[in-house]
C-alpha atoms as a PDB file:
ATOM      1  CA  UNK A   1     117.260 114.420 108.630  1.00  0.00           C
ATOM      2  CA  UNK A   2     116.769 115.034 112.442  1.00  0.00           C
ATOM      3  CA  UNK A   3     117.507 118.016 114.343  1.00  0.00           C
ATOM      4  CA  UNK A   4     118.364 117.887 118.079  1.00  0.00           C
ATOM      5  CA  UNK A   5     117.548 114.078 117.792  1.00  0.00           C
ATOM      6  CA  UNK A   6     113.798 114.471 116.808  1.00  0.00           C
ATOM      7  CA  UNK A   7     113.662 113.676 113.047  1.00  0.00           C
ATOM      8  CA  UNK A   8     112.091 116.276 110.645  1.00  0.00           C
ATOM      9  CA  UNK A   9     108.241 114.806 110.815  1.00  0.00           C
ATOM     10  CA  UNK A  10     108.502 114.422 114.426  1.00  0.00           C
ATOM     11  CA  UNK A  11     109.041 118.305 114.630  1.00  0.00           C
ATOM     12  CA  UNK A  12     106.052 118.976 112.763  1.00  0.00           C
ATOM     13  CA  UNK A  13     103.801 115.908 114.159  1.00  0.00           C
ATOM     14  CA  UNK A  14     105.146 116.802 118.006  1.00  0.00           C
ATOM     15  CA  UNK A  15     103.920 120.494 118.159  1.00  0.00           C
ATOM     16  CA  UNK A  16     100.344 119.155 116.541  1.00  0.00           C
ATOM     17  CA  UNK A  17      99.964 116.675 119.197  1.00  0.00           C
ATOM     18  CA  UNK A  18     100.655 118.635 122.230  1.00  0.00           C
ATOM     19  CA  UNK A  19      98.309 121.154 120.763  1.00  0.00           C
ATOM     20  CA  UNK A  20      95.848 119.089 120.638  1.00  0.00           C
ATOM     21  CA  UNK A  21      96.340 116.751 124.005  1.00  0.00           C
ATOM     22  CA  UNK A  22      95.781 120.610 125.495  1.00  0.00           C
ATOM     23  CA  UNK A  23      92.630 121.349 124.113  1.00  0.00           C
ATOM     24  CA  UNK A  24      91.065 117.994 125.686  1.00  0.00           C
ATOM     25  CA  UNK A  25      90.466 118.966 128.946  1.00  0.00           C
ATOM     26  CA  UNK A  26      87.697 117.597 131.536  1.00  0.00           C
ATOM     27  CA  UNK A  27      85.372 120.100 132.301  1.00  0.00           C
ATOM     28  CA  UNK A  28      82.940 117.971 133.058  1.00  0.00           C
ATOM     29  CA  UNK A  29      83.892 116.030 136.240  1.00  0.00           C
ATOM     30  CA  UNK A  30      80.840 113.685 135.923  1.00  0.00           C
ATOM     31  CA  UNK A  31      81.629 111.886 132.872  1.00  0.00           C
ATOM     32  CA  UNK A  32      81.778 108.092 132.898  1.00  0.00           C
ATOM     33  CA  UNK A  33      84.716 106.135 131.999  1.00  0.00           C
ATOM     34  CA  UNK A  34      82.769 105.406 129.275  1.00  0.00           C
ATOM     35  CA  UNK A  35      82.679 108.678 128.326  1.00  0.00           C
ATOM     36  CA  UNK A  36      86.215 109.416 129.169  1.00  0.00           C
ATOM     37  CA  UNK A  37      87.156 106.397 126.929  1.00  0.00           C
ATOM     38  CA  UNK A  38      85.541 107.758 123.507  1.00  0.00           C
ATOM     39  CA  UNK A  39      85.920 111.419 124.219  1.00  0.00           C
ATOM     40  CA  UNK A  40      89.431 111.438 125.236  1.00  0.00           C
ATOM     41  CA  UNK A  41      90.817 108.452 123.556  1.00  0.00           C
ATOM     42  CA  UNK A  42      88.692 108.174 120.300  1.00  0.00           C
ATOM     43  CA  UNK A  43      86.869 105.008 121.308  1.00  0.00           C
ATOM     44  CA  UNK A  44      83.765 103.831 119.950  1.00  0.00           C
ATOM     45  CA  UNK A  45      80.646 102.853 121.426  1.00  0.00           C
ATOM     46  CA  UNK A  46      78.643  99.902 120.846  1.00  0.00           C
ATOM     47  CA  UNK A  47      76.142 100.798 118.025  1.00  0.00           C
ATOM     48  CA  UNK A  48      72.117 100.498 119.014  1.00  0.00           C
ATOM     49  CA  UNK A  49      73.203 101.223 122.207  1.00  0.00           C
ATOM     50  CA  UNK A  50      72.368 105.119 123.166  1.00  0.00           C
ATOM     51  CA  UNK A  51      69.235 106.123 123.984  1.00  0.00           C
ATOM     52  CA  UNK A  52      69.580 108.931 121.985  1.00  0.00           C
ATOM     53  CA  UNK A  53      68.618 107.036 119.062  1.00  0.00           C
ATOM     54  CA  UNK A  54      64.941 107.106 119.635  1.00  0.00           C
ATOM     55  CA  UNK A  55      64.906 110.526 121.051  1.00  0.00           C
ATOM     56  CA  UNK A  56      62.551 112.391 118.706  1.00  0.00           C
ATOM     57  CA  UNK A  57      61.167 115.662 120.947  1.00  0.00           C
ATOM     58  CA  UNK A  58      62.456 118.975 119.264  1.00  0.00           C
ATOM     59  CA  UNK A  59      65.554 120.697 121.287  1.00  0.00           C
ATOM     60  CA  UNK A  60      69.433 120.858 120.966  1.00  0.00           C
ATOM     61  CA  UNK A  61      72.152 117.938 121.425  1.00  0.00           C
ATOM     62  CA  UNK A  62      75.284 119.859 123.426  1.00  0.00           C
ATOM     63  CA  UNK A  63      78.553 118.528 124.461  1.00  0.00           C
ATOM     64  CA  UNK A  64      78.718 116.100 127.418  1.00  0.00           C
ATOM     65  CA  UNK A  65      82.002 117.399 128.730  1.00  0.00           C
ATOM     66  CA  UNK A  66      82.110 121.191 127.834  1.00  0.00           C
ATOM     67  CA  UNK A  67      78.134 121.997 127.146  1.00  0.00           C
ATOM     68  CA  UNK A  68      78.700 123.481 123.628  1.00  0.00           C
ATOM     69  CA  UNK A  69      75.325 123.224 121.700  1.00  0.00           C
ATOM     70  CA  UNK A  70      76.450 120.689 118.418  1.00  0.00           C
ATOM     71  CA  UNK A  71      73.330 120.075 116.771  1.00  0.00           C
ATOM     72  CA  UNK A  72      69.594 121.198 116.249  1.00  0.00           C
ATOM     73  CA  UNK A  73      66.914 118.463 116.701  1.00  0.00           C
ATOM     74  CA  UNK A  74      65.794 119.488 112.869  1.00  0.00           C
ATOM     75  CA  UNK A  75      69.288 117.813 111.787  1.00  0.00           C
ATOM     76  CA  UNK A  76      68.499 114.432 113.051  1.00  0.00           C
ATOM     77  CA  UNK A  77      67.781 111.258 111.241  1.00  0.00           C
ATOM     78  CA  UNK A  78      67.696 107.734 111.350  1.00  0.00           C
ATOM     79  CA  UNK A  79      70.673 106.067 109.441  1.00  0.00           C
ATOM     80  CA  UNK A  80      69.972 102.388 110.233  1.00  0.00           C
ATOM     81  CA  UNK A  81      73.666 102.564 111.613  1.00  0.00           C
ATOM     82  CA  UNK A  82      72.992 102.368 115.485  1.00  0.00           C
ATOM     83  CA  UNK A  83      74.321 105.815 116.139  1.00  0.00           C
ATOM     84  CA  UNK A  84      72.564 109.103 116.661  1.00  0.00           C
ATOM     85  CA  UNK A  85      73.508 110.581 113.290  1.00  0.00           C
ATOM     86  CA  UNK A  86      73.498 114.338 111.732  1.00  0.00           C
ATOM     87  CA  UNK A  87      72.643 115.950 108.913  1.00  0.00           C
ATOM     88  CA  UNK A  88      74.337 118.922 109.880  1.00  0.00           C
ATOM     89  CA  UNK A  89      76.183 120.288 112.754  1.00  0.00           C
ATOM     90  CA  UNK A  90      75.592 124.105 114.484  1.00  0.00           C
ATOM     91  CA  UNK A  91      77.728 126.667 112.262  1.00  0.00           C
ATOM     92  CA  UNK A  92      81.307 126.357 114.026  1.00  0.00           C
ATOM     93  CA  UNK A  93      80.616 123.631 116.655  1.00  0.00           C
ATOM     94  CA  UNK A  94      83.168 121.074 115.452  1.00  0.00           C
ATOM     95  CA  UNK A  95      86.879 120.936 114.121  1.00  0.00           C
ATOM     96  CA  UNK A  96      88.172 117.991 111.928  1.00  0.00           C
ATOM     97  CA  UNK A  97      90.957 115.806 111.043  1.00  0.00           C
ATOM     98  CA  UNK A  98      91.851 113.303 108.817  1.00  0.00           C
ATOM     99  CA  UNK A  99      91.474 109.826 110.825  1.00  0.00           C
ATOM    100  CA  UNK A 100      93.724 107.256 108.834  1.00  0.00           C
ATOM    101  CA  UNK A 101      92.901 104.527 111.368  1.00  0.00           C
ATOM    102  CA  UNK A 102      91.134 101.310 110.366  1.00  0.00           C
ATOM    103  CA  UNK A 103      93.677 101.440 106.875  1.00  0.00           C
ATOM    104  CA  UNK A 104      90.785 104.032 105.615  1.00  0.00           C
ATOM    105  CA  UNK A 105      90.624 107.271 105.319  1.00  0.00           C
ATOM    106  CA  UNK A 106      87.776 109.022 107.375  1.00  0.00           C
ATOM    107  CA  UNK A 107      86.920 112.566 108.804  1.00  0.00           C
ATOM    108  CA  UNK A 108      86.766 112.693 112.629  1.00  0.00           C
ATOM    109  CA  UNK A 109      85.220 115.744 114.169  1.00  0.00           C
ATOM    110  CA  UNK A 110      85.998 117.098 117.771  1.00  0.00           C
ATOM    111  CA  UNK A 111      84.123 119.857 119.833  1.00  0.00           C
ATOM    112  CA  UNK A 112      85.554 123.006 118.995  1.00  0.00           C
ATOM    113  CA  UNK A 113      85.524 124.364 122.509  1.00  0.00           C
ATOM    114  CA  UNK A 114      86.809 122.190 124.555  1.00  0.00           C
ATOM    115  CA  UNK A 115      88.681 119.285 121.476  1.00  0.00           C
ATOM    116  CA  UNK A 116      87.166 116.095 122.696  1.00  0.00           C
ATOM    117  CA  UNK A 117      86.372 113.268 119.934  1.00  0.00           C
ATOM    118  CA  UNK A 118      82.378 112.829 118.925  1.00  0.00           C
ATOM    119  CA  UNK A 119      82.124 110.878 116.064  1.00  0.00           C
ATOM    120  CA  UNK A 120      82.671 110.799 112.228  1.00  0.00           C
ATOM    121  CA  UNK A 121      81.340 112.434 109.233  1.00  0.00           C
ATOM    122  CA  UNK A 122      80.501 110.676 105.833  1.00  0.00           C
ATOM    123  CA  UNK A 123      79.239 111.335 102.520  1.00  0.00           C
ATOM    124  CA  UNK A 124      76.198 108.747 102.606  1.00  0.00           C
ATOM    125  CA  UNK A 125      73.429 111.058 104.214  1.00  0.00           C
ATOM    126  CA  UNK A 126      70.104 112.062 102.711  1.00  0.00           C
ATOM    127  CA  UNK A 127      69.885 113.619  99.410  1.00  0.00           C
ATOM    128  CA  UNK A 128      69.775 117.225 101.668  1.00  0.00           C
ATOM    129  CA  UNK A 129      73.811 117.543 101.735  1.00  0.00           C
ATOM    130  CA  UNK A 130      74.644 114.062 101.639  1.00  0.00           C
ATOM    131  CA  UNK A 131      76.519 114.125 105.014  1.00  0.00           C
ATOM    132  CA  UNK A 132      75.802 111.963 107.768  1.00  0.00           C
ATOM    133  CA  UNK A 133      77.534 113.594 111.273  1.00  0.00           C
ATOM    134  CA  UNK A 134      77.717 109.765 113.155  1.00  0.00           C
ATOM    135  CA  UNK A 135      78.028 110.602 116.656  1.00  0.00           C
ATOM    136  CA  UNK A 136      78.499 108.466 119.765  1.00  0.00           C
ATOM    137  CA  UNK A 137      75.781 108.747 121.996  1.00  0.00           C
ATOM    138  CA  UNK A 138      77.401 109.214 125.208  1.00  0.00           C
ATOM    139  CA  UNK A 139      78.980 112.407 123.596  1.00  0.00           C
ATOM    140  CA  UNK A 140      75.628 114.336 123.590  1.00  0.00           C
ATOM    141  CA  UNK A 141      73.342 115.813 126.311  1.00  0.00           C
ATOM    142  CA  UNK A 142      69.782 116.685 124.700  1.00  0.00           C
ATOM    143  CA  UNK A 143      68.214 119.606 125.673  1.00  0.00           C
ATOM    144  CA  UNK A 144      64.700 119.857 125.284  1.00  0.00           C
ATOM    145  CA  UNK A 145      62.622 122.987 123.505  1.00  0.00           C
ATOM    146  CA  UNK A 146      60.963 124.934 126.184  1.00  0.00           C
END
């Protein structure tokens, strides 16, 4: 059926996608193309790569574009996967979707102030929840504990 040459799904997709393009804005006017590329565009960086991985000092990970503190440094653990990974995000710091990409079915979370793409959550963390929050590195700023 289409109405006013958009078909029926493309009336419901359209609205969810122009939603969400405006939500991704650059607040940060430092970020790398890097950065840019898996924050804006839902791009993955190279595991083992972020230093962020061996970062082990107590503090806060926040967004790299908007500053929104994600996660506590209590959260943190080492998956073996090459990203910095989560057991738990901050109460309301993210927003999800359903990422059918890949021909699998996975749960992408984005930065609930300011929409931009961090990673993926799964259901093969520690015994704790079970989650593991797999973020790309170049998402986060870490803030050290005073």
């Amino acid at each position: 059926m289409k109405l006013l040459g958009l078909s029926y799904l493309s009336t419901i997709i359209l609205p969810y996608n122009l939603l969400h393009a405006v939500t991704k804005k650059i607040i940060n006017p430092n970020l790398t193309e890097d950065q840019k590329k898996i924050m804006f565009n839902e791009a993955t960086e190279q595991p083992f790569t972020s230093h962020l991985n061996n970062e082990k000092r107590k503090g806060f990970y926040h967004c790299a574009n908007c500053g929104a503190k994600l996660f506590s440094s209590n959260a943190k653990f080492d998956s073996g996967t090459g990203w910095p990974s989560f057991t738990e995000s901050l109460p309301g710091a993210f927003k999800t979707k359903i990422d059918t990409s890949f021909g699998m079915k996975r749960i992408e979370y984005h930065c609930a102030k300011c929409g931009v793409h961090h990673g993926h959550v799964f259901d093969d963390g520690p015994k704790i929840n079970k989650k593991r929050f797999c973020n790309n590195g170049l998402c986060l700023i870490f803030v050290p504990e005073n």
